[in-house]
PDB file of N, CA and C in Angstrom:
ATOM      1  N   UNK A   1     -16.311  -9.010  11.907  1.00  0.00           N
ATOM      2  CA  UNK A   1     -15.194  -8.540  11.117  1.00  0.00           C
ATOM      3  C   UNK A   1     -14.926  -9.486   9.942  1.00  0.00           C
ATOM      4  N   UNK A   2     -15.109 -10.544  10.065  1.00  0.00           N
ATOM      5  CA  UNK A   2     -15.030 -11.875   8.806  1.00  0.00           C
ATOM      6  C   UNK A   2     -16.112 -11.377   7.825  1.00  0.00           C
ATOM      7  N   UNK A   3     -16.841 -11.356   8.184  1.00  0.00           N
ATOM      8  CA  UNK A   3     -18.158 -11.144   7.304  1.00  0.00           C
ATOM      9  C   UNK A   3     -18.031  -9.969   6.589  1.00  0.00           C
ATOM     10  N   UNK A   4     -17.744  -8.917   7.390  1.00  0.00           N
ATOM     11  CA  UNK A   4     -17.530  -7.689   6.475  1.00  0.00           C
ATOM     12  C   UNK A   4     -16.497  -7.764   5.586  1.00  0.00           C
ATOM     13  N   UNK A   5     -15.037  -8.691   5.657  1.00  0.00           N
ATOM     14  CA  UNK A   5     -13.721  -8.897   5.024  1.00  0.00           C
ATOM     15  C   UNK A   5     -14.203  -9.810   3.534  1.00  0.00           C
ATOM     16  N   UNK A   6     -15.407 -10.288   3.364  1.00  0.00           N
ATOM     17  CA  UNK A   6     -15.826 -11.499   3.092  1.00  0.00           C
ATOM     18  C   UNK A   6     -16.501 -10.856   1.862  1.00  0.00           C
ATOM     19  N   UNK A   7     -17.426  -9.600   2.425  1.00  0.00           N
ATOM     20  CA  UNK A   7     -18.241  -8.522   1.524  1.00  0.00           C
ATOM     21  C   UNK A   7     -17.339  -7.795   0.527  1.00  0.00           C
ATOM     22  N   UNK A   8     -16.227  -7.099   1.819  1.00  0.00           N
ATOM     23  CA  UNK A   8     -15.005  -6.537   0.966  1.00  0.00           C
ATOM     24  C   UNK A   8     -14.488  -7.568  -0.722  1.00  0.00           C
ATOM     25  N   UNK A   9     -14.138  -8.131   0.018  1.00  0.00           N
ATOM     26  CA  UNK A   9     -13.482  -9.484  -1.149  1.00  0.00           C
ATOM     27  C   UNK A   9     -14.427  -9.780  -2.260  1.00  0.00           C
ATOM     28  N   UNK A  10     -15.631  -9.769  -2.012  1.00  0.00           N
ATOM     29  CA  UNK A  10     -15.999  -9.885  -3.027  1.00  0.00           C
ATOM     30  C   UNK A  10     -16.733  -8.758  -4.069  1.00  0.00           C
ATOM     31  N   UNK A  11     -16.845  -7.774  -3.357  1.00  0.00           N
ATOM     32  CA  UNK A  11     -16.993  -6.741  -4.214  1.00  0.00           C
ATOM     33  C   UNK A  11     -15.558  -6.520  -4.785  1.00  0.00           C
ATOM     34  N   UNK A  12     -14.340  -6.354  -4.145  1.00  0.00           N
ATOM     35  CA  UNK A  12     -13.357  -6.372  -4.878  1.00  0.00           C
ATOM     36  C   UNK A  12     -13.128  -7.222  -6.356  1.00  0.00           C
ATOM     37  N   UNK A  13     -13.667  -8.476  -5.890  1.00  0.00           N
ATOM     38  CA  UNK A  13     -13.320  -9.277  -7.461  1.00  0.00           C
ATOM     39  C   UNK A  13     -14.488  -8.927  -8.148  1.00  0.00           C
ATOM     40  N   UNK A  14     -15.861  -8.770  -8.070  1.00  0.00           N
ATOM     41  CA  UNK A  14     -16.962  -8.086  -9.114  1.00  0.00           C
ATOM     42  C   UNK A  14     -16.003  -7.280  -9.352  1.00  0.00           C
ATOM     43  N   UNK A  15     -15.617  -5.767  -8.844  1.00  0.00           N
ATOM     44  CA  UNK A  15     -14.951  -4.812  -9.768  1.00  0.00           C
ATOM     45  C   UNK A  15     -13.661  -5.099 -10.729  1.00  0.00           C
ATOM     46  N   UNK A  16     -12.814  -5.987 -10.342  1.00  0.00           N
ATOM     47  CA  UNK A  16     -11.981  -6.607 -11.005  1.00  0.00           C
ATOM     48  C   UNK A  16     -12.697  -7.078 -12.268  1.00  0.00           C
ATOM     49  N   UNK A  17     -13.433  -8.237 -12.485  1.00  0.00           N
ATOM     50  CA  UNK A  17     -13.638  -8.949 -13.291  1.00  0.00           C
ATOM     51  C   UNK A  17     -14.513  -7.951 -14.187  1.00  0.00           C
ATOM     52  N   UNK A  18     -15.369  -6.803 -13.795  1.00  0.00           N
ATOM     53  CA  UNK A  18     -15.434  -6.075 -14.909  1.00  0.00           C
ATOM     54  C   UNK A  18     -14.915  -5.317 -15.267  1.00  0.00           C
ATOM     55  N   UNK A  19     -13.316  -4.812 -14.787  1.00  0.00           N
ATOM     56  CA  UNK A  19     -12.965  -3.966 -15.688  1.00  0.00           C
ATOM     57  C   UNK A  19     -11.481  -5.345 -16.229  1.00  0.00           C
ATOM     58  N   UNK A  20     -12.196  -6.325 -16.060  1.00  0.00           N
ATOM     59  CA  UNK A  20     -11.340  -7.685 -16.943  1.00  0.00           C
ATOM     60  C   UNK A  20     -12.089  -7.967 -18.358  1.00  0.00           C
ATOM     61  N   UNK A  21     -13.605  -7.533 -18.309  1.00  0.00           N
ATOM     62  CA  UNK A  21     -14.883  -7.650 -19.032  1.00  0.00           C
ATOM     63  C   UNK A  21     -14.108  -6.812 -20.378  1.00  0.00           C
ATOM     64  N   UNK A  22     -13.973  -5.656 -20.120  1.00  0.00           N
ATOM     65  CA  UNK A  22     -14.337  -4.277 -20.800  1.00  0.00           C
ATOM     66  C   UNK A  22     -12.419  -4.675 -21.192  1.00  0.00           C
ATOM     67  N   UNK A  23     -11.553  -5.072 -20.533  1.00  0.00           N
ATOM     68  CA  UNK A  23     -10.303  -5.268 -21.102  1.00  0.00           C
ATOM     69  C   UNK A  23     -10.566  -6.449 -22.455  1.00  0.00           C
ATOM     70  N   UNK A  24     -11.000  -7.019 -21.852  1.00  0.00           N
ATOM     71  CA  UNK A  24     -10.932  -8.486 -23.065  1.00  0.00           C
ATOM     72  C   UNK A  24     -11.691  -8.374 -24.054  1.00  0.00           C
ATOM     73  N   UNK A  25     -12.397  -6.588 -24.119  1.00  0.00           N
ATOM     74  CA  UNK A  25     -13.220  -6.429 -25.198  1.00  0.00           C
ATOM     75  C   UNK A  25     -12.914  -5.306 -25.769  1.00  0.00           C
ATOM     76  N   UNK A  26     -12.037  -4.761 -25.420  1.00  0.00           N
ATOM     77  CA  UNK A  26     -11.675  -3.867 -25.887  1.00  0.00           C
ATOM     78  C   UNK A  26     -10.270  -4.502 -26.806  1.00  0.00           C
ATOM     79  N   UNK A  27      -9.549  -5.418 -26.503  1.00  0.00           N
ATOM     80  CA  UNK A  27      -8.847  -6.395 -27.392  1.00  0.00           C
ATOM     81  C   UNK A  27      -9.599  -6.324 -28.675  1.00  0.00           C
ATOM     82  N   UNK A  28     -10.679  -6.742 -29.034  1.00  0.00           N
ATOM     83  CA  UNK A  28     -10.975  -7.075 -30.395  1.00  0.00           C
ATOM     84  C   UNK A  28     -11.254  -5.990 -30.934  1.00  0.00           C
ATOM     85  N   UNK A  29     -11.753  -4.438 -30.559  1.00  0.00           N
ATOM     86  CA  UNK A  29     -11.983  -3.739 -31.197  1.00  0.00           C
ATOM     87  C   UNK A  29     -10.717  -3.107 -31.883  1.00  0.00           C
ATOM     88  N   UNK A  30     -10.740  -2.996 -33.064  1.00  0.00           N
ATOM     89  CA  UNK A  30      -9.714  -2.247 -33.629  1.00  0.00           C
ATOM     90  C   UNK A  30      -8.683  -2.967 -34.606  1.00  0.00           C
ATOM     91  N   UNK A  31      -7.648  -2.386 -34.799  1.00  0.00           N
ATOM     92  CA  UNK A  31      -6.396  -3.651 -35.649  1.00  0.00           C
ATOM     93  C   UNK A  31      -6.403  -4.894 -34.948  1.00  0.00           C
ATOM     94  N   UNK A  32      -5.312  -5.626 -35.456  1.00  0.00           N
ATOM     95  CA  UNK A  32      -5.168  -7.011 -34.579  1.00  0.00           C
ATOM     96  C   UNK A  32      -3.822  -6.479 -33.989  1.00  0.00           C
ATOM     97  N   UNK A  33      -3.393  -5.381 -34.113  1.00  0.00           N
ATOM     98  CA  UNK A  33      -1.623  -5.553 -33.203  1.00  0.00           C
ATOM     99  C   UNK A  33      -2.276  -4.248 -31.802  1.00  0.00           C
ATOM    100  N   UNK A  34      -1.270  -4.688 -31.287  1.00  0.00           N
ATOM    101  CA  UNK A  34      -1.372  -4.120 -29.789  1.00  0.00           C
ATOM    102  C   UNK A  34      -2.753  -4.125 -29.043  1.00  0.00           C
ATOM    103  N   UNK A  35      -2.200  -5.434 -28.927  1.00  0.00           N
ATOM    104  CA  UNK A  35      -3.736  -5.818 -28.104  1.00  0.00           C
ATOM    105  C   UNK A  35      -3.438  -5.867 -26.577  1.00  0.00           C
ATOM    106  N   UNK A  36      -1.823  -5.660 -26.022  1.00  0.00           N
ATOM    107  CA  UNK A  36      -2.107  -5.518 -24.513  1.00  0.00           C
ATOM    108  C   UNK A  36      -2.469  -3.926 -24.447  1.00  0.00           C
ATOM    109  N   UNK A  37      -2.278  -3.232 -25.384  1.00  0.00           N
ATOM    110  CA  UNK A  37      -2.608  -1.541 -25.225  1.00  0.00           C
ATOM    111  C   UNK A  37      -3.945  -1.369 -24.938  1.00  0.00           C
ATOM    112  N   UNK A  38      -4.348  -1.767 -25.750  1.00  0.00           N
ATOM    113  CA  UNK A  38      -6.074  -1.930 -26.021  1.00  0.00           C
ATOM    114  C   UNK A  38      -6.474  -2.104 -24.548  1.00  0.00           C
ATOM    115  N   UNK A  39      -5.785  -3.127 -24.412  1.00  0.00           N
ATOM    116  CA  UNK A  39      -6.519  -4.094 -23.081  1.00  0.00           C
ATOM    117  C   UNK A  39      -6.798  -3.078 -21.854  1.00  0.00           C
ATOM    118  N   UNK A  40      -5.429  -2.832 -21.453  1.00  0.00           N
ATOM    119  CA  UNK A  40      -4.993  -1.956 -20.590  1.00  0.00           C
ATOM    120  C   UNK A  40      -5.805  -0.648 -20.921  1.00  0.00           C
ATOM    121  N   UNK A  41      -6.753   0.179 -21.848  1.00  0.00           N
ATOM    122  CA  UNK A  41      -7.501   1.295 -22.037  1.00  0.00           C
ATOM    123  C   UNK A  41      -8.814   0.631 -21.571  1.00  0.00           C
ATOM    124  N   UNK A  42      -8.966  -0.827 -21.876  1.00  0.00           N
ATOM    125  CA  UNK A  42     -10.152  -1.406 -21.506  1.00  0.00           C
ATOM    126  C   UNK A  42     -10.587  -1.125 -20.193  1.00  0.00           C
ATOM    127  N   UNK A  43      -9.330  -1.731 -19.776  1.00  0.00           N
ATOM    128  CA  UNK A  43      -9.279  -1.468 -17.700  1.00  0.00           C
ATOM    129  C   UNK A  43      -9.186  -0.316 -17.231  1.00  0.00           C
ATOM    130  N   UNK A  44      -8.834   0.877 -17.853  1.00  0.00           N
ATOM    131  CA  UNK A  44      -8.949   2.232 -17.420  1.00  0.00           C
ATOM    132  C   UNK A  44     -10.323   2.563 -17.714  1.00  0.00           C
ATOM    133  N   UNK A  45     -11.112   2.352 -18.586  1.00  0.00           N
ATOM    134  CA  UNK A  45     -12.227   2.663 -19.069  1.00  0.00           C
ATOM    135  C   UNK A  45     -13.430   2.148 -17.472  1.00  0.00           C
ATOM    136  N   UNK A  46     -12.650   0.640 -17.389  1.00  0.00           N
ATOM    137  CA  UNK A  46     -13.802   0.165 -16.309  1.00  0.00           C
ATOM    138  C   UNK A  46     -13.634   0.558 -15.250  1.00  0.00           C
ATOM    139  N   UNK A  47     -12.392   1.072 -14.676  1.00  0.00           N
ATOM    140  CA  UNK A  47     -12.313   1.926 -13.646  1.00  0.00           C
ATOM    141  C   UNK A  47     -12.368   3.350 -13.632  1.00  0.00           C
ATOM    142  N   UNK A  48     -12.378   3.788 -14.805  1.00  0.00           N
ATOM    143  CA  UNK A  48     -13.583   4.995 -15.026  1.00  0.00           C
ATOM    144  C   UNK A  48     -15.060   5.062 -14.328  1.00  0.00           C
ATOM    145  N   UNK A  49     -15.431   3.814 -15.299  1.00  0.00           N
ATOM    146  CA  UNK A  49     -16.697   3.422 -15.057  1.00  0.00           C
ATOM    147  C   UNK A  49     -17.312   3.303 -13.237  1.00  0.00           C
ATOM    148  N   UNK A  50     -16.336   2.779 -12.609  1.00  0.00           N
ATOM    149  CA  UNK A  50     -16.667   2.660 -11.411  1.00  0.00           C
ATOM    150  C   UNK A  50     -16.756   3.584 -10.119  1.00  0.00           C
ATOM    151  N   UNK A  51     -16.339   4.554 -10.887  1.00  0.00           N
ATOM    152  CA  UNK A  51     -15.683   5.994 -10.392  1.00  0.00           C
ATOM    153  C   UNK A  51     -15.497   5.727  -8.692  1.00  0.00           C
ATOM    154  N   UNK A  52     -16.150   6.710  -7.612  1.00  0.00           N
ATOM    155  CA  UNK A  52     -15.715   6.106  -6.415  1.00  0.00           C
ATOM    156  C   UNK A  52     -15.731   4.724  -5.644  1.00  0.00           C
ATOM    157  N   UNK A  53     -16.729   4.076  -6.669  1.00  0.00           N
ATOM    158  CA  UNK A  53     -17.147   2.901  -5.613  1.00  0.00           C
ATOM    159  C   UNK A  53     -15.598   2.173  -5.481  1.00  0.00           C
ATOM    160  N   UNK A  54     -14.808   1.810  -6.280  1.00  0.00           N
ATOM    161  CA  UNK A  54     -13.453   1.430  -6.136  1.00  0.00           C
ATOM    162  C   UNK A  54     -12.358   1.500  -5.190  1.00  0.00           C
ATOM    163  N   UNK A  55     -12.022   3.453  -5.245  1.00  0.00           N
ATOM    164  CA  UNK A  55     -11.536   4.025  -3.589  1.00  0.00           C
ATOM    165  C   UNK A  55     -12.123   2.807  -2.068  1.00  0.00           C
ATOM    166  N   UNK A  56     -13.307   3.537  -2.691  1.00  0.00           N
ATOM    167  CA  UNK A  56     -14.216   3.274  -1.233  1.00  0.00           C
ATOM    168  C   UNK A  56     -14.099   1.983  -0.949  1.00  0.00           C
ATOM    169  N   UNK A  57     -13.760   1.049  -1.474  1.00  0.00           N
ATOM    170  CA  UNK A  57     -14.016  -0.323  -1.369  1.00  0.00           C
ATOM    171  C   UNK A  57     -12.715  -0.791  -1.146  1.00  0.00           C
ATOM    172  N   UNK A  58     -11.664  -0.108  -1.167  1.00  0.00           N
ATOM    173  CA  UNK A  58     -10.373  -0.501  -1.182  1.00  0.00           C
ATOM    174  C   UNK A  58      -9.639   0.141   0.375  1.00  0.00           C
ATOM    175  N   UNK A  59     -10.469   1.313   0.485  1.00  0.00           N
ATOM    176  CA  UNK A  59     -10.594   1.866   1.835  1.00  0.00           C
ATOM    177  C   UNK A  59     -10.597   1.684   3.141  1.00  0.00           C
ATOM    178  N   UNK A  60     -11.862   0.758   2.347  1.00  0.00           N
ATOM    179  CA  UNK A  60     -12.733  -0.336   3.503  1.00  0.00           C
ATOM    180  C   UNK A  60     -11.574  -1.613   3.997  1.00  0.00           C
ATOM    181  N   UNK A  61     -11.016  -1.525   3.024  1.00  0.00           N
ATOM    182  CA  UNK A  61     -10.241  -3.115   3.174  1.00  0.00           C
ATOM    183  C   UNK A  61      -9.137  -3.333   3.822  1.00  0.00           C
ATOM    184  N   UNK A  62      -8.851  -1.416   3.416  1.00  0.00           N
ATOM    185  CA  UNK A  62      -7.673  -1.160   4.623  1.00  0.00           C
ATOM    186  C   UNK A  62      -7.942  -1.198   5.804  1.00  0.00           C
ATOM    187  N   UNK A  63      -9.014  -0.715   6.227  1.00  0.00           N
ATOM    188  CA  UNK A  63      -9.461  -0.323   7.258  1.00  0.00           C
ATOM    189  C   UNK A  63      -9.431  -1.652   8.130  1.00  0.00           C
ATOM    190  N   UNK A  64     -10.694  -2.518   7.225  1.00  0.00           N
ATOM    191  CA  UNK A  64     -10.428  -4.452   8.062  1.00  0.00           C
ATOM    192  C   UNK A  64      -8.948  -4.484   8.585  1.00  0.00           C
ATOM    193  N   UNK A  65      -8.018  -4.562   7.234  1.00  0.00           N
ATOM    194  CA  UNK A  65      -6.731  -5.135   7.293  1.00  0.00           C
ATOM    195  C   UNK A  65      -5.984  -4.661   8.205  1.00  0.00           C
ATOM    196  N   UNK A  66      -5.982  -3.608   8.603  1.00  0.00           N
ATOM    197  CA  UNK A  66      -5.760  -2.320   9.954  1.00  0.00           C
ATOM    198  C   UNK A  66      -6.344  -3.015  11.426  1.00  0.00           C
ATOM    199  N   UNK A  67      -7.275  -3.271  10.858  1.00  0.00           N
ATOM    200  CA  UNK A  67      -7.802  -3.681  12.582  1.00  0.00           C
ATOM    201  C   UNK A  67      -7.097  -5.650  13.151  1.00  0.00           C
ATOM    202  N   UNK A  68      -6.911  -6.226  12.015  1.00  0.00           N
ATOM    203  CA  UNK A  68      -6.056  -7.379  11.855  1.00  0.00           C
ATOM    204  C   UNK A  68      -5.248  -7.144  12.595  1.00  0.00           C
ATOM    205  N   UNK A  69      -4.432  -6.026  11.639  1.00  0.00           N
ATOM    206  CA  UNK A  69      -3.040  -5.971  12.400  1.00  0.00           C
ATOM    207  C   UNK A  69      -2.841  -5.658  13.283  1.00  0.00           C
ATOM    208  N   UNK A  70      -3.408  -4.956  14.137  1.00  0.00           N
ATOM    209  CA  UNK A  70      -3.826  -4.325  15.337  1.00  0.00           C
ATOM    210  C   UNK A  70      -3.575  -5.402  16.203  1.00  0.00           C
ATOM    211  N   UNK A  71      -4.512  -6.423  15.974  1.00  0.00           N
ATOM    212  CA  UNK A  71      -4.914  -7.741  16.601  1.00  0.00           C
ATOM    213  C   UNK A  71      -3.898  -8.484  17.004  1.00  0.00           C
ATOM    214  N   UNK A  72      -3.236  -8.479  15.994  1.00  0.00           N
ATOM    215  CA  UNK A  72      -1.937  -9.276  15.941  1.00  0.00           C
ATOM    216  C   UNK A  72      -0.971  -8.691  16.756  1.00  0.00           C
ATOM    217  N   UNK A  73      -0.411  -7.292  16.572  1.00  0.00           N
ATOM    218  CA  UNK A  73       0.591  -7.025  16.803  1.00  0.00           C
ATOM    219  C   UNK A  73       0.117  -6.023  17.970  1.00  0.00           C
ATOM    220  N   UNK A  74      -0.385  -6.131  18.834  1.00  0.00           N
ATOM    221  CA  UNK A  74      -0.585  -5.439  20.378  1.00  0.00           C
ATOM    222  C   UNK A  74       0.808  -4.864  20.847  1.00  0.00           C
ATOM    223  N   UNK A  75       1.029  -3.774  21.089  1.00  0.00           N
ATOM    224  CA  UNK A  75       1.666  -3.439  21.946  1.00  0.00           C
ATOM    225  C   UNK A  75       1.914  -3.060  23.559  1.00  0.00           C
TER     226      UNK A  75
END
């Protein structure tokens, strides 16, 4: 269960950091004003881009985080 939480996590931050990629580049394209707008289309764009793998991966994490709690809190 660590190991798989471990996989989770880090596919989570790969998908993060590229739709952080495609935000911080989508900043320069265009005027210089409203650059958190920009940004923020950047990050929709990369979670476009990622289409289900995102869900699915966030799914998954519930799912770990579910069985945690489980763990913990026995009834």
């Amino acid at each position: 269960m660590k190991k798989r939480i471990a996989t989770v996590y880090l596919r989570l931050m790969k998908y993060a950091m590229l739709m952080g990629v495609f935000g911080g580049i989508a900043t320069f394209i265009g005027p210089p004003r409203h650059g958190l707008i920009k940004a923020g289309i950047g990050i929709v764009i990369g979670a476009m881009i990622l289409g289900n793998r995102l869900p699915a991966a966030l799914k998954e994490l519930y799912e770990i985080t579910e069985e945690f709690t489980d763990d913990m809190f026995r009834e």
